[in-house]
N, C-alpha and C. Protein backbone atom coordinates (compact mmCIF):
# COMPACT_ATOMS: atom_id res chain seq x y z
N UNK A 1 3.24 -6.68 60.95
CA UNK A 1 3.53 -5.56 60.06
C UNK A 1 4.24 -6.04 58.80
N UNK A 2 5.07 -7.20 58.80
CA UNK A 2 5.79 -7.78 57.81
C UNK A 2 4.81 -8.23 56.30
N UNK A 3 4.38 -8.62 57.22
CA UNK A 3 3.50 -9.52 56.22
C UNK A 3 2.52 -8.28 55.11
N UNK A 4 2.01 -7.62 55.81
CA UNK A 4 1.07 -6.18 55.39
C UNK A 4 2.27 -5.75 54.56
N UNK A 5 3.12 -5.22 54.51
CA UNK A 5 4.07 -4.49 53.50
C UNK A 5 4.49 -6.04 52.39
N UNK A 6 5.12 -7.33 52.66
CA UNK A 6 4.89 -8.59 52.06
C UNK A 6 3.73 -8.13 50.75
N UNK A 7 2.39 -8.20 51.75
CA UNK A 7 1.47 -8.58 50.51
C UNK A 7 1.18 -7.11 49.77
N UNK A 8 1.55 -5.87 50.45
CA UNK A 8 1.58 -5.04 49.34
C UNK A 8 2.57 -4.97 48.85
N UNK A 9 3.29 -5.80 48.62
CA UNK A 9 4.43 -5.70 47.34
C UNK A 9 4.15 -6.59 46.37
N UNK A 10 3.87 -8.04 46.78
CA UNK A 10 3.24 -8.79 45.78
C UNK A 10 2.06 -8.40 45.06
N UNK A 11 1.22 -7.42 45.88
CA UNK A 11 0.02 -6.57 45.07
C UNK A 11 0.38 -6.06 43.94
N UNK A 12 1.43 -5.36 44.38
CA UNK A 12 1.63 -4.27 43.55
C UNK A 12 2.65 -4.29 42.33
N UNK A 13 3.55 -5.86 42.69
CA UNK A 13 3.57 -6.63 41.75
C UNK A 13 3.25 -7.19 40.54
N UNK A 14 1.86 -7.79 41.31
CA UNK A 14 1.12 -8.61 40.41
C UNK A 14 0.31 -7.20 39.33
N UNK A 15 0.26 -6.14 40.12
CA UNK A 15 -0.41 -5.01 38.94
C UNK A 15 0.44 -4.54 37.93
N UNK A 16 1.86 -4.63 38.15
CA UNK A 16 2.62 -3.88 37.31
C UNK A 16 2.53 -5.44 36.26
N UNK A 17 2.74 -7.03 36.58
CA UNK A 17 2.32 -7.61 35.86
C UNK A 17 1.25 -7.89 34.70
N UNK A 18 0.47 -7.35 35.56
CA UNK A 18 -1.51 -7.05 34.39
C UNK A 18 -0.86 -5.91 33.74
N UNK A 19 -0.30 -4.87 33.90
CA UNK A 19 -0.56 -3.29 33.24
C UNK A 19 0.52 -4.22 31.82
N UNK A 20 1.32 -5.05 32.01
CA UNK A 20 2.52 -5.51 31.25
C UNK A 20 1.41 -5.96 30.34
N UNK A 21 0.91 -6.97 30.95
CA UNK A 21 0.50 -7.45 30.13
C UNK A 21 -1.18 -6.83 29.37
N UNK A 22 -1.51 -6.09 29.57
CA UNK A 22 -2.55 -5.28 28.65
C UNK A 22 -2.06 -3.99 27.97
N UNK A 23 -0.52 -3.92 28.01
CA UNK A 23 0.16 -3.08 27.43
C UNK A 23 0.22 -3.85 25.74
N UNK A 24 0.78 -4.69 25.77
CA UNK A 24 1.01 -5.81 25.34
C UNK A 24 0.27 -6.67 24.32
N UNK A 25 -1.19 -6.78 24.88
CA UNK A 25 -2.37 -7.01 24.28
C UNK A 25 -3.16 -6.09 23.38
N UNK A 26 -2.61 -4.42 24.08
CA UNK A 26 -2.59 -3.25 23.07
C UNK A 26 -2.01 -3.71 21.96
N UNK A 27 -0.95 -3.36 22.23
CA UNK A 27 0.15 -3.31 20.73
C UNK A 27 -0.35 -4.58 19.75
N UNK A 28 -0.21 -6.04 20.45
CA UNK A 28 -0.65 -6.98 19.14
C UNK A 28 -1.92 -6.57 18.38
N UNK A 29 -2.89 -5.81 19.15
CA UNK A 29 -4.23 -6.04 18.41
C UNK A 29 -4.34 -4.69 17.60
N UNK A 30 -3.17 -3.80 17.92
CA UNK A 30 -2.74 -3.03 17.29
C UNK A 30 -1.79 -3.20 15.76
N UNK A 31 -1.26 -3.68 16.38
CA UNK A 31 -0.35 -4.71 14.39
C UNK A 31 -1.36 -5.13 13.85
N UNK A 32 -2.72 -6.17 14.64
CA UNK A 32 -3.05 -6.60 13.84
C UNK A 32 -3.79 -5.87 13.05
N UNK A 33 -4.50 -4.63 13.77
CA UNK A 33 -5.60 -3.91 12.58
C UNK A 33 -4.51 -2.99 11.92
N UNK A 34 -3.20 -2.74 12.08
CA UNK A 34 -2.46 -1.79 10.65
C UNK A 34 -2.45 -3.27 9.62
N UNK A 35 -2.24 -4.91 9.82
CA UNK A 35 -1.81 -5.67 8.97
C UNK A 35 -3.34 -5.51 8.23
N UNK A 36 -4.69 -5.50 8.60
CA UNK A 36 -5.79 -5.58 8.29
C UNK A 36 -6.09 -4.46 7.54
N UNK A 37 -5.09 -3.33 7.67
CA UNK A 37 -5.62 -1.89 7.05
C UNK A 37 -5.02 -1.84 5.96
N UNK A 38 -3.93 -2.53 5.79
CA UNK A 38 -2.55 -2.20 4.39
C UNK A 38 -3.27 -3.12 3.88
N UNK A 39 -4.06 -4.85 3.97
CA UNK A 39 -4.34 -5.51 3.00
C UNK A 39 -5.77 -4.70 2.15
N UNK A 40 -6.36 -3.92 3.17
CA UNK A 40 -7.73 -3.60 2.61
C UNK A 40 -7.58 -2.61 1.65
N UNK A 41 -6.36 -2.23 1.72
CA UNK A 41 -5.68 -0.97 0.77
C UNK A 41 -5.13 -1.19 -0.28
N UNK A 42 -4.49 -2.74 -0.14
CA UNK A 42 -3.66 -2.83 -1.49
C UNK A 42 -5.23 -3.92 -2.36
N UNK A 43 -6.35 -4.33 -1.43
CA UNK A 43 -7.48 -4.87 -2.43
C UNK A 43 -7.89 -3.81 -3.10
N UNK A 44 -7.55 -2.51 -2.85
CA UNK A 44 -8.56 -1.66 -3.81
C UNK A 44 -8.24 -1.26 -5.30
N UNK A 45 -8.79 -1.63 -6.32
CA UNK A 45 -8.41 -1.77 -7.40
C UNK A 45 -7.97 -0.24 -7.89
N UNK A 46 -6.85 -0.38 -9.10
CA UNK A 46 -6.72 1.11 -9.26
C UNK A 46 -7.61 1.76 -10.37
N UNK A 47 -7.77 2.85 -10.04
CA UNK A 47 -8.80 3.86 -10.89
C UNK A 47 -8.54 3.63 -12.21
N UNK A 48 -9.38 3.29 -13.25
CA UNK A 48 -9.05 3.18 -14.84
C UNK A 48 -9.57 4.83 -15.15
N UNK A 49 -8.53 4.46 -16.42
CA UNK A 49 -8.94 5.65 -16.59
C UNK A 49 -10.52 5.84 -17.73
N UNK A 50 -11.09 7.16 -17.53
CA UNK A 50 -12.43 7.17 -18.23
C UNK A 50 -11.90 7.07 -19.63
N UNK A 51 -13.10 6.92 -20.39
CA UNK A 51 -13.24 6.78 -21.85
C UNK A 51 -14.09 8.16 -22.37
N UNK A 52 -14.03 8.99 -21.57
CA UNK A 52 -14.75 10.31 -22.13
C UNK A 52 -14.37 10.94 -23.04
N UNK A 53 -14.91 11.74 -24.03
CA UNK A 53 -13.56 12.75 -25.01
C UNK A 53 -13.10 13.44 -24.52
N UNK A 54 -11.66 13.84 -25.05
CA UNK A 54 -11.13 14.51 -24.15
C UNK A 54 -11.72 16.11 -23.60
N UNK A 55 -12.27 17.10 -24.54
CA UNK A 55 -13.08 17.91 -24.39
C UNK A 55 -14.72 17.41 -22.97
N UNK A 56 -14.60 16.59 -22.61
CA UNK A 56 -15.63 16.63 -21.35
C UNK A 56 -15.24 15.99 -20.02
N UNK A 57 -15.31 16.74 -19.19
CA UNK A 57 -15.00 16.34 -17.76
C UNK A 57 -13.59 16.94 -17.30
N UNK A 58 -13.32 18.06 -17.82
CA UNK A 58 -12.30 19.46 -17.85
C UNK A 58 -12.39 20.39 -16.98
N UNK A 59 -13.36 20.88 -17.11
CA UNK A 59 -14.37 22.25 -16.24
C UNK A 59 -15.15 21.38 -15.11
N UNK A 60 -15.33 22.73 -14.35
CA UNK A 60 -16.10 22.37 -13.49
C UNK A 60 -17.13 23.79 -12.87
N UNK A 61 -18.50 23.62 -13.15
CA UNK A 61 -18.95 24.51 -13.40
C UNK A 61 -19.39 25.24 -11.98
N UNK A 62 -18.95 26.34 -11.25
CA UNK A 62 -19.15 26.63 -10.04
C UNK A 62 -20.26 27.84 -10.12
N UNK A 63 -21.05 27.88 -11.20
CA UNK A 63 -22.04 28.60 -11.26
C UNK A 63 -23.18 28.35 -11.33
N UNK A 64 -23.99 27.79 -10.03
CA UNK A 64 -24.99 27.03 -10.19
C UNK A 64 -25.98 27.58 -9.50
């Protein structure tokens, strides 16, 4: 009977070990796509502004 309660503790052990560690493996691969998301954000160039006159691109015509 020893042994049966023994190896379900080391079982159940070794699972709380895996859950640690794919907890774990979450989170890094998690940093890594926010570090992957802020660089793809700061590559985006900023909007120039148009060269239109100022009289066009004012309105917007919702009568179509």
């Amino acid at each position: 009977m020893n042994s049966i309660v023994g190896g379900a503790s080391v079982s159940a052990s070794a699972m709380q070990t895996g859950d640690s560690v794919g907890i774990l493996m979450q989170k890094k691969s998690m940093d890594i796509q926010k570090q992957s998301a802020q660089q793809l954000i700061e590559a985006v160039p900023d909007a120039k502004p148009t060269s239109n006159p100022s009289h066009m691109g004012n309105k917007l015509d919702v009568m179509a």
